[in-house]
Protein backbone atom coordinates (compact mmCIF):
# COMPACT_ATOMS: atom_id res chain seq x y z
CA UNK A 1 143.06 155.89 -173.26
CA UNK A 2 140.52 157.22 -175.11
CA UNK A 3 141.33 159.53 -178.13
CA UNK A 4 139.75 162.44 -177.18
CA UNK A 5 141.56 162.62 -173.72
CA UNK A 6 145.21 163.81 -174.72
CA UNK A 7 143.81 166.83 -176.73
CA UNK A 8 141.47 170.14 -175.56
CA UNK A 9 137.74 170.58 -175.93
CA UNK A 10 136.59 172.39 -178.95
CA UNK A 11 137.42 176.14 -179.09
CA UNK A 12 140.19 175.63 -176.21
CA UNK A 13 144.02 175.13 -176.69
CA UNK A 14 147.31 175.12 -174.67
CA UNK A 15 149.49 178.75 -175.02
CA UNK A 16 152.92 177.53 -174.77
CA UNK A 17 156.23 179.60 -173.61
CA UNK A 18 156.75 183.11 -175.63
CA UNK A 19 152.79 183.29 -176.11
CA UNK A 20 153.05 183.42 -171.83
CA UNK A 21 155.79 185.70 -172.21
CA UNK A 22 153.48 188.08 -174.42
CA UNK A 23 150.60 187.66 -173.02
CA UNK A 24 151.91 188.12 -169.36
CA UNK A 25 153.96 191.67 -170.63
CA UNK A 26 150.37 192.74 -172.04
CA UNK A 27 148.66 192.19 -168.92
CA UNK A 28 151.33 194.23 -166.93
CA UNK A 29 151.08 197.21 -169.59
CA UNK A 30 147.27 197.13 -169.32
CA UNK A 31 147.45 197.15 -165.22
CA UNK A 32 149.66 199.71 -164.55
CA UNK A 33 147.35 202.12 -167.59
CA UNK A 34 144.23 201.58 -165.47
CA UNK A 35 145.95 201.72 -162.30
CA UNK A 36 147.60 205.19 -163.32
CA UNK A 37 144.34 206.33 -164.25
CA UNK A 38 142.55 205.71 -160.73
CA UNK A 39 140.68 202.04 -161.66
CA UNK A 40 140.73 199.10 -159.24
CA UNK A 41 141.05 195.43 -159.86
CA UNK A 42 137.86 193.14 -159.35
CA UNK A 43 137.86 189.20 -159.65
CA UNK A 44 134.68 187.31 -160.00
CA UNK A 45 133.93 183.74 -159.65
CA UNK A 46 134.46 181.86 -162.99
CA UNK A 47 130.99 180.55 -161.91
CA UNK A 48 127.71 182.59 -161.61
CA UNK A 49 123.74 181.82 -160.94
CA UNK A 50 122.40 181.43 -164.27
CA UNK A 51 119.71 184.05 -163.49
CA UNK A 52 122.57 186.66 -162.77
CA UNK A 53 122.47 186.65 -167.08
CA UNK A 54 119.25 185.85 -167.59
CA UNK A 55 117.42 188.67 -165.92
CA UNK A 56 119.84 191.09 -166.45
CA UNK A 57 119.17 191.68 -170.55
CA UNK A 58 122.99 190.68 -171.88
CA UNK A 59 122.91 190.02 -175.52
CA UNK A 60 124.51 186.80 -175.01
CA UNK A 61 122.30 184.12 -176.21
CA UNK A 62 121.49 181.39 -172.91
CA UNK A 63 122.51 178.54 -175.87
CA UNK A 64 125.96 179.89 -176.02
CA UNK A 65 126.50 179.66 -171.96
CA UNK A 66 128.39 176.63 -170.52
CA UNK A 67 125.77 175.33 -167.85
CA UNK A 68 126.20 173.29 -165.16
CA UNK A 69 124.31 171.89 -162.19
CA UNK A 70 124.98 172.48 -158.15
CA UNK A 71 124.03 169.67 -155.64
CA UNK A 72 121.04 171.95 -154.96
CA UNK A 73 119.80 171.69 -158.14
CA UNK A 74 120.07 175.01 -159.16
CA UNK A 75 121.77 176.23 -162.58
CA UNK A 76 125.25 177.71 -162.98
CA UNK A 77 127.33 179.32 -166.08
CA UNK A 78 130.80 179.18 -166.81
CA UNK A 79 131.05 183.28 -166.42
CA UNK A 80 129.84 184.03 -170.50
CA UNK A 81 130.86 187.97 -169.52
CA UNK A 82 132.54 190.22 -166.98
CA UNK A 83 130.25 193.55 -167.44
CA UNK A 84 127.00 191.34 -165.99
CA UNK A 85 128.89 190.06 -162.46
CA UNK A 86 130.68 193.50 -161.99
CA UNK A 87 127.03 195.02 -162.61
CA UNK A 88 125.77 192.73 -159.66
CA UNK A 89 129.18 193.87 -157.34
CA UNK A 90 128.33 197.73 -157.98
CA UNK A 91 124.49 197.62 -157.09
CA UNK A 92 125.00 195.03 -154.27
CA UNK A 93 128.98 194.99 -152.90
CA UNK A 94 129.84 198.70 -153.42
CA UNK A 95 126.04 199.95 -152.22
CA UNK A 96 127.90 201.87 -149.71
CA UNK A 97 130.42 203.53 -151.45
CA UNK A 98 130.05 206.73 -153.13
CA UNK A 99 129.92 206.73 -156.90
CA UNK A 100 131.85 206.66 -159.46
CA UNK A 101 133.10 203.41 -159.41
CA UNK A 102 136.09 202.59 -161.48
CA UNK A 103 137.04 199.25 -161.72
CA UNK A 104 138.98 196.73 -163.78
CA UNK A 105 139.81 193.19 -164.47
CA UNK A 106 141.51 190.57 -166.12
CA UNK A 107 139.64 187.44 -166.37
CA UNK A 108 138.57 184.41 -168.73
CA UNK A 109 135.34 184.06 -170.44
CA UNK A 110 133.57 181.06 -171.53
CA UNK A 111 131.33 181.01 -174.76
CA UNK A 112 130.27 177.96 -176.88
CA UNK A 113 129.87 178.66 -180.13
CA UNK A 114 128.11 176.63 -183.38
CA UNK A 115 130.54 173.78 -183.50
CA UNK A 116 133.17 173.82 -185.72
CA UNK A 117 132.79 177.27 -186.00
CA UNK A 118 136.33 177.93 -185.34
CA UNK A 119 135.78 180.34 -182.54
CA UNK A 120 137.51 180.08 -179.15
CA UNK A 121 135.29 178.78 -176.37
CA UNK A 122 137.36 179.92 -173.98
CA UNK A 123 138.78 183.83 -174.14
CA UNK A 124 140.88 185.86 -171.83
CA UNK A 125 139.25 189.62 -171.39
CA UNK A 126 140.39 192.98 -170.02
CA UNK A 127 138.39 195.05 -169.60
CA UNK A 128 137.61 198.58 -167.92
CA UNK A 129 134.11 199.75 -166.40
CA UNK A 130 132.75 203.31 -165.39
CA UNK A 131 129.95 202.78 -163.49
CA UNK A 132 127.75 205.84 -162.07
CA UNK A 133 128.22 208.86 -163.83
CA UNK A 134 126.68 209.95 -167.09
CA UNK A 135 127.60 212.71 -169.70
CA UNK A 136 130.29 213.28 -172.48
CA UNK A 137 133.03 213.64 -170.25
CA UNK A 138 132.63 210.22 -168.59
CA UNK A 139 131.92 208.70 -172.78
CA UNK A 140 135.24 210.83 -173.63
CA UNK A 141 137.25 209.82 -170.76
CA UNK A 142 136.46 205.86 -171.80
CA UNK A 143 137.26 206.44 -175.20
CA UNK A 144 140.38 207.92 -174.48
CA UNK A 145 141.43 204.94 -172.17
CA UNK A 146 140.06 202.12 -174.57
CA UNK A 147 143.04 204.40 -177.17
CA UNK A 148 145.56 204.46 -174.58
CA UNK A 149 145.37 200.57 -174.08
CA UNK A 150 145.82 200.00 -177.75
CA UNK A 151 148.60 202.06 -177.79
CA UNK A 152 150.05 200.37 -174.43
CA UNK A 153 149.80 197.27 -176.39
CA UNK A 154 152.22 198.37 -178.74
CA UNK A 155 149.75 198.05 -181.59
CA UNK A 156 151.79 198.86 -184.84
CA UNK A 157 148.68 199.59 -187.18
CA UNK A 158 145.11 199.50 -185.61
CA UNK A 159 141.60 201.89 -185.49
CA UNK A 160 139.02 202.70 -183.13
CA UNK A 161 135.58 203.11 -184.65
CA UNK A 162 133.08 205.03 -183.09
CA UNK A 163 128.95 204.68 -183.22
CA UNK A 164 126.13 205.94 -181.86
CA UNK A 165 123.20 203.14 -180.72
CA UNK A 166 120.60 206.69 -180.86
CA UNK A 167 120.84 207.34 -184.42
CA UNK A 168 119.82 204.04 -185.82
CA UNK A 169 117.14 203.49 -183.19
CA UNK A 170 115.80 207.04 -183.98
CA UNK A 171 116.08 206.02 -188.15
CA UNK A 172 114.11 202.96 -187.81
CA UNK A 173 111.65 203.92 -185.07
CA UNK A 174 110.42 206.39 -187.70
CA UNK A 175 109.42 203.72 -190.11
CA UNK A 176 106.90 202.18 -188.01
CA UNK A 177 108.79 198.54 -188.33
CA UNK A 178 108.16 195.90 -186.05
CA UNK A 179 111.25 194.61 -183.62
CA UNK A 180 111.68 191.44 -185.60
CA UNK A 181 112.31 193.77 -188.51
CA UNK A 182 113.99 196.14 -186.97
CA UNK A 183 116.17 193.65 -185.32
CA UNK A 184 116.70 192.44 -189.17
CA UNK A 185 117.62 195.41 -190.24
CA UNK A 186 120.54 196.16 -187.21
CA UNK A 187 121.78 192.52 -188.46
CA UNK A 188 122.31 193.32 -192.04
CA UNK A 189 123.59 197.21 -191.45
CA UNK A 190 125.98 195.38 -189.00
CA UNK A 191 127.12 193.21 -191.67
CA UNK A 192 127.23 196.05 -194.29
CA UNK A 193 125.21 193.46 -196.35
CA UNK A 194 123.85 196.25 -199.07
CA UNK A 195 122.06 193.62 -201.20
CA UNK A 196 119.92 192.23 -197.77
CA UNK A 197 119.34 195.96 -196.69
CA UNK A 198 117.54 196.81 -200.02
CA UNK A 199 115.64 193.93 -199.93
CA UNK A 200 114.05 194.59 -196.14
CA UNK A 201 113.60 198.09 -197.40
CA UNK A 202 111.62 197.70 -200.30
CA UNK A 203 108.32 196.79 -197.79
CA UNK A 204 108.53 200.62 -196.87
CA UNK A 205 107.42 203.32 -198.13
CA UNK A 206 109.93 205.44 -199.31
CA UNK A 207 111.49 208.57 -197.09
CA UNK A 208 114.28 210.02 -195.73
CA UNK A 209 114.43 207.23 -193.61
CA UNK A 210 114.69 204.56 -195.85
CA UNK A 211 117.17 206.54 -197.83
CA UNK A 212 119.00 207.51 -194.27
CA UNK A 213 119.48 203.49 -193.86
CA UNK A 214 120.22 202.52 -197.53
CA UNK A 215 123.35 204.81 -196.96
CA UNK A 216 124.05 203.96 -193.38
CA UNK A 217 126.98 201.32 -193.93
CA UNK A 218 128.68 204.09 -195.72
CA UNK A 219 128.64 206.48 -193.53
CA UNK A 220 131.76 205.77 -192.24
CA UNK A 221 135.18 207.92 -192.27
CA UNK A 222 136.36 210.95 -190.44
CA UNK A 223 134.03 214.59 -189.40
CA UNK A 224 132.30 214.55 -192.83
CA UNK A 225 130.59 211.55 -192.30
CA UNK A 226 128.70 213.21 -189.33
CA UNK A 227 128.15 216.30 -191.96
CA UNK A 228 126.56 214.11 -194.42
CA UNK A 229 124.36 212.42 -192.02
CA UNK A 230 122.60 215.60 -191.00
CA UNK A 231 121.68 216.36 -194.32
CA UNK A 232 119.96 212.71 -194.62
CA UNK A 233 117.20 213.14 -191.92
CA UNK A 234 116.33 215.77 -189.29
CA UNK A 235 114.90 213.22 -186.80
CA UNK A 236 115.73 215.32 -183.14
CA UNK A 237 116.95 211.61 -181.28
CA UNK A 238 118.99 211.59 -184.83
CA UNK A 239 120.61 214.61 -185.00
CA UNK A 240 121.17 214.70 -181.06
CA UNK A 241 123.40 211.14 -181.86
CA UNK A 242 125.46 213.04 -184.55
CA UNK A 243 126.16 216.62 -182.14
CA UNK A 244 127.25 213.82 -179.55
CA UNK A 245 129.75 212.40 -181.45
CA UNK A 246 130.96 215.43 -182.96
CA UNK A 247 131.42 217.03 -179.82
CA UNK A 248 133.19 213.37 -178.93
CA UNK A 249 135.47 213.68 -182.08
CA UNK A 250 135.98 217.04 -181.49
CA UNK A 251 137.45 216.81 -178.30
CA UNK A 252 139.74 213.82 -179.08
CA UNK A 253 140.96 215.81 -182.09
CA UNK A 254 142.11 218.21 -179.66
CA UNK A 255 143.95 216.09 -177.42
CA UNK A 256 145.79 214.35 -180.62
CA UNK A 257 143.82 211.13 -180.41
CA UNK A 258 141.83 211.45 -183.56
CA UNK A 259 144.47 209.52 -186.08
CA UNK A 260 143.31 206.12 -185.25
CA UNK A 261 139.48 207.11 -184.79
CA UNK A 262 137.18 206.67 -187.68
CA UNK A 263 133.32 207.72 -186.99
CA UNK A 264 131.08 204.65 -188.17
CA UNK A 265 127.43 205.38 -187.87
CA UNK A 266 126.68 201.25 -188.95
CA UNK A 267 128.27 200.58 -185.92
CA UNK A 268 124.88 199.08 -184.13
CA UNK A 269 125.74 196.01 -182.17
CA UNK A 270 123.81 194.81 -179.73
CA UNK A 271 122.01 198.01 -180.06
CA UNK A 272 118.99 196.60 -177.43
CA UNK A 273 122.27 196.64 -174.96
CA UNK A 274 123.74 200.18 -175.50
CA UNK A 275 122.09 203.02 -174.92
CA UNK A 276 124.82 205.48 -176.52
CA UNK A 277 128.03 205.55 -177.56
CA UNK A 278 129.10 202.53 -179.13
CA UNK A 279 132.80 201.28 -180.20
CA UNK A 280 135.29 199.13 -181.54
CA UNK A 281 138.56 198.55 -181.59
CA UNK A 282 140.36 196.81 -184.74
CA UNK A 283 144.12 196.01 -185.50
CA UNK A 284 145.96 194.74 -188.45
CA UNK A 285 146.51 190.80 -187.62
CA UNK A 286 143.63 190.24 -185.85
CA UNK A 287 140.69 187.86 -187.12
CA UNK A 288 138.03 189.90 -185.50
CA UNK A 289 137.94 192.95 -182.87
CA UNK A 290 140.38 193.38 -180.55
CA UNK A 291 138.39 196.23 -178.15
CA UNK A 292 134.61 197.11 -178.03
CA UNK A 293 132.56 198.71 -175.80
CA UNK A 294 130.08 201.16 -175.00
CA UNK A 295 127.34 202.77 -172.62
CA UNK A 296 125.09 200.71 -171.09
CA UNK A 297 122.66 202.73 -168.88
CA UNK A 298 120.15 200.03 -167.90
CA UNK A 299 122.16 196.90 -167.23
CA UNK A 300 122.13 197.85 -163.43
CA UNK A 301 118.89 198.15 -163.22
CA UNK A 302 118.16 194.22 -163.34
CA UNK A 303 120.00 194.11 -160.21
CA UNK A 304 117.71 196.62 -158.04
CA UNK A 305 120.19 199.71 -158.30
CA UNK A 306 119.53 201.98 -161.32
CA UNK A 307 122.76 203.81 -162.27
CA UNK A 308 124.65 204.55 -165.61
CA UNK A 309 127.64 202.64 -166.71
CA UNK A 310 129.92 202.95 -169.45
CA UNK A 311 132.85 200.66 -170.30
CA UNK A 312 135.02 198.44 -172.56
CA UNK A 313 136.85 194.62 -172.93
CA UNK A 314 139.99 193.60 -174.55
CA UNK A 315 140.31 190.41 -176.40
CA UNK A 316 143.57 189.57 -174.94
CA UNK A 317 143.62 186.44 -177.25
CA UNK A 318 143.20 188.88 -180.66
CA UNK A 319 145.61 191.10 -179.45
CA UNK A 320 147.99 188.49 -179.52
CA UNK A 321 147.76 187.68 -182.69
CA UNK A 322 148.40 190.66 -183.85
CA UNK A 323 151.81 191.72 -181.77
CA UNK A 324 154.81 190.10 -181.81
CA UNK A 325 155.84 187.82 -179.89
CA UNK A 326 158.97 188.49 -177.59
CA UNK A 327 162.02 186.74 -177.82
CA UNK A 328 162.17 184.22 -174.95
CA UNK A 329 165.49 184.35 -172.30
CA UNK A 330 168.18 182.29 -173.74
CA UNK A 331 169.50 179.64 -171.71
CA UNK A 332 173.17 180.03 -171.58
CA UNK A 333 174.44 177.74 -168.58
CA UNK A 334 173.83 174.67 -166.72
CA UNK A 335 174.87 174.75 -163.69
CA UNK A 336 176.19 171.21 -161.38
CA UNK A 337 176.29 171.33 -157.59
CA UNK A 338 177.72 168.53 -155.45
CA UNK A 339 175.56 167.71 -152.78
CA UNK A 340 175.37 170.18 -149.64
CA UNK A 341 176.34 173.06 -152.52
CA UNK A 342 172.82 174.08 -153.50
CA UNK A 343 172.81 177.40 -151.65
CA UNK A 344 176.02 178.17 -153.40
CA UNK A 345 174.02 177.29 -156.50
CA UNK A 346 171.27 179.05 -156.13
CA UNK A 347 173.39 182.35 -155.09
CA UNK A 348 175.72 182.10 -158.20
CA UNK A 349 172.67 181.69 -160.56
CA UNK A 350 170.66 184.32 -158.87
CA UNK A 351 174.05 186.86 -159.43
CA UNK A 352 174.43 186.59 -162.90
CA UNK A 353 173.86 189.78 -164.76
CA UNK A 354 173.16 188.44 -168.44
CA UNK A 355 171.59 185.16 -169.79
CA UNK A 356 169.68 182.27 -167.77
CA UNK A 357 171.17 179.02 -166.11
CA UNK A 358 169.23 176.18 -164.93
CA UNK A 359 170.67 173.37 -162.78
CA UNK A 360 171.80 170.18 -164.17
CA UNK A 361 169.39 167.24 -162.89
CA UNK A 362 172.73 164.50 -163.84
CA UNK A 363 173.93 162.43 -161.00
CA UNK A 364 177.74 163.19 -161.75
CA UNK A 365 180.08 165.72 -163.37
CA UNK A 366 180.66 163.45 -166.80
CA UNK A 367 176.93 162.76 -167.46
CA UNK A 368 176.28 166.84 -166.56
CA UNK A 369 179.66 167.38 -168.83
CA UNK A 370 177.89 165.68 -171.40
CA UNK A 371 174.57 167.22 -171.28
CA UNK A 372 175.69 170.62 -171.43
CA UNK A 373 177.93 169.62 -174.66
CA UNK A 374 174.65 168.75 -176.25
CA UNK A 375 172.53 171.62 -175.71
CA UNK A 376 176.13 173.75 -176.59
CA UNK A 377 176.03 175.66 -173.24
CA UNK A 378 178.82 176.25 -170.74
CA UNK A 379 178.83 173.94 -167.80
CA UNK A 380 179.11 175.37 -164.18
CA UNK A 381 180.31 172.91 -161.47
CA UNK A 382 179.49 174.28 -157.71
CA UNK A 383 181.19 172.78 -154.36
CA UNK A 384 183.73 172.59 -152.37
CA UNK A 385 185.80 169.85 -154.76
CA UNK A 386 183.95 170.90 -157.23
CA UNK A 387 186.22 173.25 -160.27
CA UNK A 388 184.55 175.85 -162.81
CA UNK A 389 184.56 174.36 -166.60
């Protein structure tokens, strides 16, 4: 047998009894939220055309996908994202349905990542989309869900940061940089790398620009972070970003949801992606983040039907490192039937108000005597010559 047959492939492993238990009471908490609040499951297939990501502008680099090859010849994926294939379902599948379209899912993606760079291949994903309508009140209404499923996840200590793809697109358009640059630039903000920023920025001239990015991983904290960032630049795309977000804040303030949010105007992933509102979900436990998401007004586009979309994923596999993991059912009988008895079994086990039982797989009454000695558990005997122990 060879060695590397009797382990998993890089970035994959087994999840083993009360890691199922968790991970399976998540997934019910997360359903019935987005249920309640009038979203409907979608499943895609684990496999997709490798065009469906290709043409449709995800940030996910093509060396990262898991390919593979049809008898046709054509290219597949392992499914690298959900957002891209539910994109393709709302401008093809739901043409006929009026918008909004509120949907949800719970499904695995594959990723491969630099080798031995210790990151799964192989990650579970819920996630919520809001697909067709544009505005604050669709941005709020995501942002308030992406908070509720935190809290649904019984989170004991996380945040929610909060961005805004305009103002950093509006700060560096102004300097005249190329996209190479500017795409160094989002890198290095993104990082909060202050040593690399100063270094890009020293082959511009200088401005309220360059002084509006030299400060931009610090502006990060509560409603005086947006104050201080409209005394930085008076760019119009700029200070529109900042009066959306206040108003955002403002509103989440008001409904008691503003503990756990934290406005971050470095936030700028993927900032070619979103086209708004960007955020991110962190918890104390957790390697990396457990939530992000965003609005993503031209993803649709790539598949013939132009409509705006807004939306979120969970890393279910973060999240579980950061709750804690239930106590598993104790076993507290085994339970012997004599042959023809395994109704009566099945009836006594399946009427037992506290603890589990499991039937006894011994041929006899001494060898099941003796194997319920072992594990220290009370021993059940079923039949009709059969006597309770």
């Amino acid at each position: 047998m060879k060695k590397y047959s009797v382990s998993t492939p890089e970035g994959t492993r087994d999840i083993l009894f009360s890691e199922c238990v968790l991970r399976q009471g998540l997934n019910v908490g997360l359903k019935t939220l987005f249920s309640r609040r009038g979203y409907h499951e979608v499943i895609t297939p684990s496999v997709e055309y490798y065009d469906v990501f290709l043409d449709s502008g995800t940030p996910i680099e093509t060396e990262s996908m898991l390919k593979l090859i049809d008898r046709e010849g054509r290219i597949l994926v392992l499914r690298p994202d959900v957002t891209t294939p539910i994109a393709r379902i709302a401008a093809t599948k739901l043409s006929a349905i009026d918008t909004p379209y509120r949907l949800f899912y719970f499904q695995n993606v594959f990723r491969s990542d630099v080798r031995h760079a210790g990151r799964s291949t192989e990650i579970m994903q819920a996630g919520a989309e809001l697909i067709g309508v544009t505005g604050i009140r669709a941005d709020i209404e995501m942002i308030a869900l992406a908070v509720e499923s935190l809290e649904a996840s019984e989170l004991t200590d996380y945040r929610l940061e909060i961005g805004h793809a305009g103002f950093f697109k509006a700060v560096a358009a102004s300097l005249g940089a190329s996209e190479d640059k500017i795409e160094e630039m989002r890198r290095v903000v993104e990082e909060k790398n202050f040593t690399a920023l100063n270094d890009i920025l020293k082959d511009f001239e200088e401005s309220p620009y360059t002084a509006a990015l030299r400060k931009l991983p610090q502006l990060f904290g509560g409603a005086e972070v947006l104050n201080e960032a409209e005394t930085l630049i008076d760019d119009g795309e700029a200070v529109k970003a900042i009066s959306y977000l206040r108003s955002i804040f403002n509103e989440l303030k008001a409904a008691g949801l503003s503990d756990r949010v934290i406005i971050d105007l470095g936030l700028v992933n993927e900032i070619n992606y979103y086209t708004g509102v960007i955020f991110r979900g962190y918890a104390t436990g957790a390697g990396g983040a457990v939530l992000s998401g965003g609005r993503y007004d031209q993803l649709l586009a790539a598949f013939g039907r132009n409509m705006p979309a807004t939306g979120f994923a969970v890393n279910m596999d973060a999240l579980c490192e950061c709750v804690k993991k239930p106590e598993e059912s104790k076993l507290s009988e085994i339970i012997w039937y004599e042959s023809g008895a395994l109704r009566e079994a099945l009836s006594y086990m399946n009427g037992k108000r506290e603890g589990s039982a499991q039937l006894s797989a011994a041929p006899d009454i001494k060898e099941a005597q003796r194997e319920a000695e072992s594990m220290g558990l009370k021993l059940t005997c079923v039949g009709n010559g059969a006597r309770k122990l």
